[in-house]
Protein backbone atom coordinates (compact mmCIF):
# COMPACT_ATOMS: atom_id res chain seq x y z
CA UNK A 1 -60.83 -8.62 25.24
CA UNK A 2 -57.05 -8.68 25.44
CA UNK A 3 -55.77 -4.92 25.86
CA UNK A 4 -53.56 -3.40 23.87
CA UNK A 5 -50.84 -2.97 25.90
CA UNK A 6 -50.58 -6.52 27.03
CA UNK A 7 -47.95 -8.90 25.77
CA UNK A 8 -49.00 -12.34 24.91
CA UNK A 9 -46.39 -15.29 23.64
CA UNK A 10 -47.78 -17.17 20.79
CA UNK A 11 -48.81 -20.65 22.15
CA UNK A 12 -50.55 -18.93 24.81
CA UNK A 13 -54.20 -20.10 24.62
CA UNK A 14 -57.14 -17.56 26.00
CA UNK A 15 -61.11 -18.06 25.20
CA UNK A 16 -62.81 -15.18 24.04
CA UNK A 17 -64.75 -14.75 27.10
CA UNK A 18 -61.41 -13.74 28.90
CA UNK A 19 -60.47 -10.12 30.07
CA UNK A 20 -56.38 -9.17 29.48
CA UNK A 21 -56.01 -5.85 31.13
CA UNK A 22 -53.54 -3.66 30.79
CA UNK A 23 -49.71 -4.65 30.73
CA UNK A 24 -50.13 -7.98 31.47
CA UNK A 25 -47.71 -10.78 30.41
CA UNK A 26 -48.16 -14.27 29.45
CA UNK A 27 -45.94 -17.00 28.21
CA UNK A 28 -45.96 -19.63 25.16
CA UNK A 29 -47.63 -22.26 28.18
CA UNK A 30 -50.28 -20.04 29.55
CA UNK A 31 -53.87 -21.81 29.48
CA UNK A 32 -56.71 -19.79 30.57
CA UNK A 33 -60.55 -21.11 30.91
CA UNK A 34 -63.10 -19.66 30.26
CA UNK A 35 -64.22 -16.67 31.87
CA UNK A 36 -60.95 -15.50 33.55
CA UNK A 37 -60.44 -12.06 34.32
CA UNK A 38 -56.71 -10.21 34.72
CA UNK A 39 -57.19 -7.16 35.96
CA UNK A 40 -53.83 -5.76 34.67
CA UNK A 41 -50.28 -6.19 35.56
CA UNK A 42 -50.51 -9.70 35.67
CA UNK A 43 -47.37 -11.89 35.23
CA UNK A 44 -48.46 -15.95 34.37
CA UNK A 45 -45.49 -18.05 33.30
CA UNK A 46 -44.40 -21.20 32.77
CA UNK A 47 -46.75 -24.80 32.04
CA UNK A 48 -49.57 -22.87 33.66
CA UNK A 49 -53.28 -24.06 33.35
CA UNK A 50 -56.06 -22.05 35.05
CA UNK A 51 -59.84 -23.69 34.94
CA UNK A 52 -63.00 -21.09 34.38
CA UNK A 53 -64.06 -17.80 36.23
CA UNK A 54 -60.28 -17.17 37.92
CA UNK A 55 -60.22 -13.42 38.82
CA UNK A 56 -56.29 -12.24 39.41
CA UNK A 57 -55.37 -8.70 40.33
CA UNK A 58 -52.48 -6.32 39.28
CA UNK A 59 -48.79 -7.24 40.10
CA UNK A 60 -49.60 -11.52 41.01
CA UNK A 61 -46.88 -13.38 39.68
CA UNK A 62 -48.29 -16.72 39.08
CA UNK A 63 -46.49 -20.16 37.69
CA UNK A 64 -42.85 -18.14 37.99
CA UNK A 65 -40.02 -20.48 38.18
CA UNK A 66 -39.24 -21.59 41.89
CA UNK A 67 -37.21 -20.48 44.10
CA UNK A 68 -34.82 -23.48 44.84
CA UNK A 69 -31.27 -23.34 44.13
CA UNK A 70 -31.47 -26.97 42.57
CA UNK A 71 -34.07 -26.19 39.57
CA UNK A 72 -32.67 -25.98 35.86
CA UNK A 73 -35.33 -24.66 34.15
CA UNK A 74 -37.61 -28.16 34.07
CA UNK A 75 -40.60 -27.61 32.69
CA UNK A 76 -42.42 -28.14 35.83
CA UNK A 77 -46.16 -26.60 35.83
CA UNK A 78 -48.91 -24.64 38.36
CA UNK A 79 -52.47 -26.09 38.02
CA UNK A 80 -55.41 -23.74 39.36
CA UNK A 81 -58.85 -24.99 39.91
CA UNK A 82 -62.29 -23.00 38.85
CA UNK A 83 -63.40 -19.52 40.75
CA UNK A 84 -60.49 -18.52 42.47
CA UNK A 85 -59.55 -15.39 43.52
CA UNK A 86 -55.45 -14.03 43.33
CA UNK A 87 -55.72 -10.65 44.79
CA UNK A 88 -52.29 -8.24 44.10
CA UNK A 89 -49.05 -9.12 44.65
CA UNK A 90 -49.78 -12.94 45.02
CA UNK A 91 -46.54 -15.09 43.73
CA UNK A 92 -46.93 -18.13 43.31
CA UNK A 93 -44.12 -21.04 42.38
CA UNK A 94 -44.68 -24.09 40.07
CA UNK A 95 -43.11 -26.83 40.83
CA UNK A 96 -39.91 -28.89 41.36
CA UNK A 97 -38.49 -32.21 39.56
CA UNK A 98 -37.91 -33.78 43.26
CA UNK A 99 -41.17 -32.60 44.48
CA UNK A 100 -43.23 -33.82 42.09
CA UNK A 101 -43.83 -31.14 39.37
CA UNK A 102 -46.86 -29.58 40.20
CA UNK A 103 -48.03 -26.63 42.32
CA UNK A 104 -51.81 -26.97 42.70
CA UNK A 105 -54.68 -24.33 43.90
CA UNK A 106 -58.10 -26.04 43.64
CA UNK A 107 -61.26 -24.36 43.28
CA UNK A 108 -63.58 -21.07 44.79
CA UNK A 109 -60.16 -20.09 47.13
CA UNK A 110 -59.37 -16.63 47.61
CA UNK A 111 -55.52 -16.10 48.34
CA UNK A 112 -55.43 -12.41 49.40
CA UNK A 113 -52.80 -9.63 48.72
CA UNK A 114 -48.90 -10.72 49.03
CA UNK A 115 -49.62 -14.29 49.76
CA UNK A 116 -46.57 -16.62 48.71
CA UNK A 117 -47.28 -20.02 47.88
CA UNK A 118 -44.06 -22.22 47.40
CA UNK A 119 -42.72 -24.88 45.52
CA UNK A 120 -44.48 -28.45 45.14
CA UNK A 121 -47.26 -26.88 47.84
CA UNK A 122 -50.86 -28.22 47.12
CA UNK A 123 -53.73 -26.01 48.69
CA UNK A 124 -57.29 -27.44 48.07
CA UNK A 125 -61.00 -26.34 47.76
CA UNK A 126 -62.28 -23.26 49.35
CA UNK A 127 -59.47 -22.04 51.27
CA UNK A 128 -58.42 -18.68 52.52
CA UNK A 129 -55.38 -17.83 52.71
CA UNK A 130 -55.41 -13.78 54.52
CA UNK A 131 -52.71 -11.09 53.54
CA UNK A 132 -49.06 -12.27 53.52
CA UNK A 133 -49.34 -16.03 54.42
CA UNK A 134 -46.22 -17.34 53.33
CA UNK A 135 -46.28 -21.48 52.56
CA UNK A 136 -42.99 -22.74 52.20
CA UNK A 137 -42.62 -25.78 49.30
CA UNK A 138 -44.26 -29.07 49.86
CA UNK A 139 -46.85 -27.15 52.29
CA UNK A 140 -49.93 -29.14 51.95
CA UNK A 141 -53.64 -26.85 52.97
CA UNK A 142 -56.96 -28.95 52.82
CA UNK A 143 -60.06 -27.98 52.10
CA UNK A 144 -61.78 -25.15 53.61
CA UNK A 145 -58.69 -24.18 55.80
CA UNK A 146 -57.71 -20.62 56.49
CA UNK A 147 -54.71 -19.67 57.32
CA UNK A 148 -54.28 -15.99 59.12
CA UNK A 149 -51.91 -13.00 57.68
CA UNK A 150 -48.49 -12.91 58.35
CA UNK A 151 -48.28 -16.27 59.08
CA UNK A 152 -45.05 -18.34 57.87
CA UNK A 153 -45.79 -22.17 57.21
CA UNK A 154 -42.54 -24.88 57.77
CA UNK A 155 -42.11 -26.61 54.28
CA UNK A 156 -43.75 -30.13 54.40
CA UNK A 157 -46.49 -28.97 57.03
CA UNK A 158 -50.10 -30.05 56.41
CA UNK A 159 -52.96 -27.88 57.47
CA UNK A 160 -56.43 -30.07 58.17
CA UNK A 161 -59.81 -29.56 56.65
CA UNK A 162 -61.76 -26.74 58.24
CA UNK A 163 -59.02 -25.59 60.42
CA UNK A 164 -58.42 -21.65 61.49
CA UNK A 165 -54.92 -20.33 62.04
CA UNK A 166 -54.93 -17.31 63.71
CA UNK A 167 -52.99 -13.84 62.27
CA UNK A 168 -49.20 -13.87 63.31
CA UNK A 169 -48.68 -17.69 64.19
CA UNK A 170 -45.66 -19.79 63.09
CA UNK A 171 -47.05 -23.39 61.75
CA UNK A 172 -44.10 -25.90 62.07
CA UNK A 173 -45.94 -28.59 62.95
CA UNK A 174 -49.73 -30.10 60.75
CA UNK A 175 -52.38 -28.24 62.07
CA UNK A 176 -54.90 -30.16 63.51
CA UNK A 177 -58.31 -30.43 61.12
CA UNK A 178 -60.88 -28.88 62.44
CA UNK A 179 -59.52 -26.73 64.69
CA UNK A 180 -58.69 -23.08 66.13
CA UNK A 181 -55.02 -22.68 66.19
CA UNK A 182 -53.21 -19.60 67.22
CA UNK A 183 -50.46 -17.66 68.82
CA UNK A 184 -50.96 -17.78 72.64
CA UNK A 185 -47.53 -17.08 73.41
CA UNK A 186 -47.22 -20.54 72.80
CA UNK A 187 -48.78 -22.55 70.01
CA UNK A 188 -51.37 -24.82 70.64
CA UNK A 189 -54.67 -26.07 69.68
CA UNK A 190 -57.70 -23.61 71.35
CA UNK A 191 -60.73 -26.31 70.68
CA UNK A 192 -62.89 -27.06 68.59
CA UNK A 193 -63.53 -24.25 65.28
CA UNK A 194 -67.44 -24.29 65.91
CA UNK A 195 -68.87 -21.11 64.51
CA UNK A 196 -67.10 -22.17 61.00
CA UNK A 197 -68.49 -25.97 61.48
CA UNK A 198 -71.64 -24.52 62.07
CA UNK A 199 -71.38 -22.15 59.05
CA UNK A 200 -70.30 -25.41 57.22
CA UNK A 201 -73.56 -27.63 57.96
CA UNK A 202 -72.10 -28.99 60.48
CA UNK A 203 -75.07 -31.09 62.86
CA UNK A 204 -75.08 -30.00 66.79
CA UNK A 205 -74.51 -34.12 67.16
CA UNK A 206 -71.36 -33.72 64.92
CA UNK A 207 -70.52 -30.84 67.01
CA UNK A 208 -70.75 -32.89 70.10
CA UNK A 209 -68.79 -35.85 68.69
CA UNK A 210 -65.91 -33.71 67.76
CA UNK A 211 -65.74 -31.73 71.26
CA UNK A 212 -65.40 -34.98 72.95
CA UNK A 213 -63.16 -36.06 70.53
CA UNK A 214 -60.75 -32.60 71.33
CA UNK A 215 -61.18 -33.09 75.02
CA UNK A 216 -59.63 -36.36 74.90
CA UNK A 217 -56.74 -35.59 72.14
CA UNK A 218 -56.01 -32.08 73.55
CA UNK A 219 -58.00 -31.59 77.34
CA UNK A 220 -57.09 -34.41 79.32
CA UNK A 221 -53.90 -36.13 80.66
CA UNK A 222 -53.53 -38.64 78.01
CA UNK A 223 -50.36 -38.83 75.54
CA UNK A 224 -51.53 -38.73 71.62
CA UNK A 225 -50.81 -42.53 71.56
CA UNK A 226 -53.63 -43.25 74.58
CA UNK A 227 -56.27 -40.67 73.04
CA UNK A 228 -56.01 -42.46 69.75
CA UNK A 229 -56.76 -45.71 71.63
CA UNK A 230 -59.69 -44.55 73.22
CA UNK A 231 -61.11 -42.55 69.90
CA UNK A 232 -60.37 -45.72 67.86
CA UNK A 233 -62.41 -47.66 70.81
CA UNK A 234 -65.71 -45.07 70.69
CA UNK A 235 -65.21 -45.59 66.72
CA UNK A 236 -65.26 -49.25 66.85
CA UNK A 237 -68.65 -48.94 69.18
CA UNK A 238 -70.11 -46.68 67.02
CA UNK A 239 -70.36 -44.02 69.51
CA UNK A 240 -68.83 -41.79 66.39
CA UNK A 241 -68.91 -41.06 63.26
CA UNK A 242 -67.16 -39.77 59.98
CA UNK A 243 -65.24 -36.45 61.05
CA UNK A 244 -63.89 -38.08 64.36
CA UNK A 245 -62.51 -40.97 62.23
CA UNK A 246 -61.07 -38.63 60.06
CA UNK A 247 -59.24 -36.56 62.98
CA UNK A 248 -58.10 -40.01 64.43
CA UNK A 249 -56.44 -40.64 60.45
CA UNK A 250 -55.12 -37.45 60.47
CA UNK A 251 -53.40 -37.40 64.00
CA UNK A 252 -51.95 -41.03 62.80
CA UNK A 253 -50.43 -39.85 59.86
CA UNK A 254 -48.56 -36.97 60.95
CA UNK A 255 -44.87 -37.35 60.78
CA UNK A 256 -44.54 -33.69 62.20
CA UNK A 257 -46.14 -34.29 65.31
CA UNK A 258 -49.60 -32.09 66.10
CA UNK A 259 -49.99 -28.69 67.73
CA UNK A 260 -52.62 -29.08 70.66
C-alpha cells in the first residue's frame, strides 16, 4: 500500500501491512514495523527505526538531522517504540555524536500537532505531549508524563513519571514525578496529580503515602535536604512504600534542583 506519488529510497524497508500515503518521503535508513500508517506528507529520514502500529500524520518531519551547529552529518539515528501517535507538523531530531546518538520515543505516546522534540531527548511509555511542546536536546520525559501546549522545556531537564505540566509553563528545572506543575505566576509544584494516579490504579493507601510524602517535600518549612531525611526515615520504618522511595531517588538525583 505505498501510493503512487510517494518517494521511497531503495534500502528503505516497509512490511506489506504498511500504508504510504500520498507524497510522502523516506530515506535509504527508514525501517517501518509492521502495521504503520503515514497518512501523507510524511518526511522520515535518517537511521530511523519505527516498531508496529505507529500512526504519523501529514507534514511530521521525523529522524531529520539536528539542529546543532556542531553535527557533520554522523549517522546518528531516532528509535520509536510500538503504537504511537505523531499527529501533523511533529519534527522530531535524531541524535548527536556528544549526546549519545539516539533520539528515543517509546511506546502507545501520542505527541500532538507541532510538537518539537530535540536532539539526544529520550521520552518514554505513554506520554502526552499536547500541541506545541517544545523539548530542547537531552530533555529526558518518563513514563506516563504529560507535558501541556506551548510549553518550552530547558535542554537536560527531566520530567518524572506520572507528572502533569500545565499549558503555557516554562520547565527549567526536573519536574517533580508525580505531580501537578503549572504556571501560577510563579512555578511551583500544586500537590499531588491524584485524579491521573487514580486513573492509573493507583490504591487510596498509595494515595495517602504520597500526600504525606508532598506535604513534607513541598508544604512544610523544611529545606529539600531535611524532607529527604525524614522520607528516608518513614522508608526505613516501613511506614512507605515503592512510589515514595522512588520520589525520594528522584529528588536525590536532580542536578537541576526541583520545582515545588
Amino acid at each position: 500500500m505505498i501510493h503512487a506519488t510517494a518517494i521511497v529510497a531503495p534500502g528503505a524497508v516497509i512490511p506489506e501491512s504498511c500504508t504510504v500515503g500520498p507524497y510522502c518521503t523516506l530515506g535509504a535508513n527508514v525501517v517501518l514495523g509492521e502495521r504503520c500508517e503515514l497518512v501523507s506528507h510524511v518526511v522520515l529520514d535518517g537511521h530511523s527505526t519505527f516498531g508496529s502500529g505507529n500512526r504519523i500524520f501529514p507534514f511530521a518531519c521525523l529522524g531529520i538531522a539536528p539542529q546543532d551547529l556542531k553535527y557533520n552529518g554522523e549517522p546518528t539515528r531516532f528509535v520509536a517504540g510500538d503504537n504511537n501517535v505523531f499527529r501533523e507538523y511533529v519534527t522530531i531530531s535524531r541524535g548527536t555524536d556528544g549526546g549519545g546518538g539516539v533520539t528515543r520515543v517509546g511506546s502507545d505516546c501520542l505527541i500532538m500537532a507541532y510538537t518539537h522534540i530535540g536532539h539526544d531527548s529520550s521520552i518514554g511509555n505513554g506520554c502526552i505531549l499536547a500541541n506545541a511542546a517544545t523539548l530542547a536536546g537531552h530533555v529526558t520525559v518518563e513514563d506516563f508524563a504529560s507535558v501541556g501546549a506551548l510549553c518550552p522545556v530547558h535542554q537536560y531537564c527531566r520530567i518524572g513519571k506520572y507528572a502533569y505540566i500545565g499549558g503555557g509553563t516554562t520547565i527549567t528545572q526536573d519536574v517533580l514525578p508525580y505531580s501537578l506543575t503549572s504556571i501560577a505566576r510563579d512555578n511551583h509544584a500544586y500537590g499531588l496529580n491524584k485524579v491521573g494516579l487514580e486513573r492509573k490504579g493507583f490504591t487510596p493507601e498509595q494515595l495517602k503515602e504520597l500526600r504525606g510524602a508532598y506535604r513534607l517535600l513541598c508544604g512544610g518549612k523544611m529545606n529539600v535536604s531535611q524532607a529527604l531525611e525524614e522520607l528516608r526515615a518513614k522508608l526505613d520504618a516501613g511506614e512507605a512504600g515503592e512510589h515514595v522511595r522512588y520520589l525520594v531517588d528522584f529528588v536525590a538525583a536532580s542536578e537541576r534542583g526541583v520545582i515545588r
